[in-house]
Every structure is written in C-alpha cells, then in structure tokens.
Protein backbone atom coordinates (compact mmCIF):
# COMPACT_ATOMS: atom_id res chain seq x y z
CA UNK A 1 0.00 0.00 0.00
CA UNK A 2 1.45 3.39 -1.18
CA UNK A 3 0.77 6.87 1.44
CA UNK A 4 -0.12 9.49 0.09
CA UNK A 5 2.46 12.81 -0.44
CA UNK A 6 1.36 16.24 0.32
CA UNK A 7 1.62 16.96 -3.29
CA UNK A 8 -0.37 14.32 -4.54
CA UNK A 9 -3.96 14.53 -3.54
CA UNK A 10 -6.04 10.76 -2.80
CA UNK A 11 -6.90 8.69 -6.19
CA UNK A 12 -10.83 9.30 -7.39
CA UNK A 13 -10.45 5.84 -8.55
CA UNK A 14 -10.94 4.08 -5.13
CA UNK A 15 -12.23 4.50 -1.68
CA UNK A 16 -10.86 6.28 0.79
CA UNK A 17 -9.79 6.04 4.26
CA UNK A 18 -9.92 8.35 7.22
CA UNK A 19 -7.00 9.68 7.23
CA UNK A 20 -7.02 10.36 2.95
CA UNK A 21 -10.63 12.36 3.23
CA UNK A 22 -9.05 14.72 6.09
CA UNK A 23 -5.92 15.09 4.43
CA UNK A 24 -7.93 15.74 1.02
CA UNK A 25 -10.32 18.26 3.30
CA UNK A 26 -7.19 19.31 5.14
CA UNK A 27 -8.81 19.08 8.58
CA UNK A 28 -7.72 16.70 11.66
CA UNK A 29 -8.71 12.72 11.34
CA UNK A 30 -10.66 13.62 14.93
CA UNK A 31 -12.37 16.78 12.85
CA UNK A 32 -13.60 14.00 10.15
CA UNK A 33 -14.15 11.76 12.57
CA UNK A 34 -16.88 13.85 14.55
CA UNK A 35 -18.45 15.19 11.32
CA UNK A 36 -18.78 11.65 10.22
CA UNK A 37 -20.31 10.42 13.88
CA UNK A 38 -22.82 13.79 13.28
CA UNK A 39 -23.88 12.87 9.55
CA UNK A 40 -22.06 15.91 7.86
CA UNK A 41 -19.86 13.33 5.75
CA UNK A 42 -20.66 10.51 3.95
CA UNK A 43 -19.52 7.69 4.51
CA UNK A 44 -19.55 3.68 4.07
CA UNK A 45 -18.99 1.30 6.99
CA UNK A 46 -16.99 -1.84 6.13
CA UNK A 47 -17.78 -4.01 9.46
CA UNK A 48 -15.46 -1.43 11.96
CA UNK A 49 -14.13 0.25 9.42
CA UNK A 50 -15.44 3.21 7.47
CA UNK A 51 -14.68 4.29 3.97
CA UNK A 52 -15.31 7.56 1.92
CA UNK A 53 -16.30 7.55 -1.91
CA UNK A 54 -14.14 10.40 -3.15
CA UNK A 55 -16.64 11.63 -5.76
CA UNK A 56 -19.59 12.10 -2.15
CA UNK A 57 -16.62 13.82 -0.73
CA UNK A 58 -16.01 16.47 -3.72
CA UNK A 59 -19.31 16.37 -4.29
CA UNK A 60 -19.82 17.86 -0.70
CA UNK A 61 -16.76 20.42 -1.10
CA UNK A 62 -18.95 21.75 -4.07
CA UNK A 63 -21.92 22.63 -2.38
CA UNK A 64 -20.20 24.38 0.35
CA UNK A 65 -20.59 21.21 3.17
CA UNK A 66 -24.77 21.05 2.84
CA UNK A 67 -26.25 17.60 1.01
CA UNK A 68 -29.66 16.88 1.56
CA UNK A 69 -28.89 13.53 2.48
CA UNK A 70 -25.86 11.82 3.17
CA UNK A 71 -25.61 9.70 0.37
CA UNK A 72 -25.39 5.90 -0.54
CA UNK A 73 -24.16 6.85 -4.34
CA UNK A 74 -22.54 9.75 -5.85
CA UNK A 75 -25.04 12.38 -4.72
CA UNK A 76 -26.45 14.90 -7.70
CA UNK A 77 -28.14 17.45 -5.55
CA UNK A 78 -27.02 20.31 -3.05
CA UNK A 79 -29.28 21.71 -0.40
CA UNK A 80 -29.64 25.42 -0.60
C-alpha cells in the first residue's frame, strides 16, 4: 500500500480512508471523525471500518458542506 504525499492529492479511482478524506479536506482525522459520527460526511462502513467515496466527498466540497442527504451513491443534488 502506497501513502499518500502532500503533493499528490487521494486517487478518485478508489475508496478512501480516514486519514485520505481529512488530508484531502485538510482538517484533523478527529475533525472527520466527529463530522462523520454527526452525519455531515458521507460515509460507508466496512464491518469497523469506514470508507469515503471520493466523488460524495467532492461532491460535498462543491456545495459548500450542505447535502440533503448523506448519500449511498454519488449524490447529484445540493441543499440550498
């Protein structure tokens, strides 16, 4: 498994972990942590694990942090 430099942002081709969506949001893995226990990021549990799909993640950046639901897919709307 390869890390990830700070001048190469997480692939869009694969999940992502904890520590690659706060990097990507450049926030603390505890900041991502408690926005994902609060439903403000999208995310997929794996048993214990959880997992981010990239494109829910930019997808959020976009509409400035509101969905109107934390999505199972890509999501296609932002709430206003």
């Amino acid at each position: 498994m390869t890390t990830n430099t700070s001048t190469q942002p997480p692939a869009l081709d694969k999940v992502w972990t904890l520590a690659e969506v706060a990097e990507y949001l450049q926030i603390t893995e505890r900041t991502a942590q408690r926005l994902m226990q609060m439903n403000q990021l999208p995310c997929i549990r794996v048993g214990h694990s959880v997992r981010f799909h990239p494109l829910n993640i930019a997808e959020l950046v976009r509409c400035g942090g509101k969905l109107l639901t934390v999505p199972a897919k890509p999501p296609t709307t932002c709430a206003t």
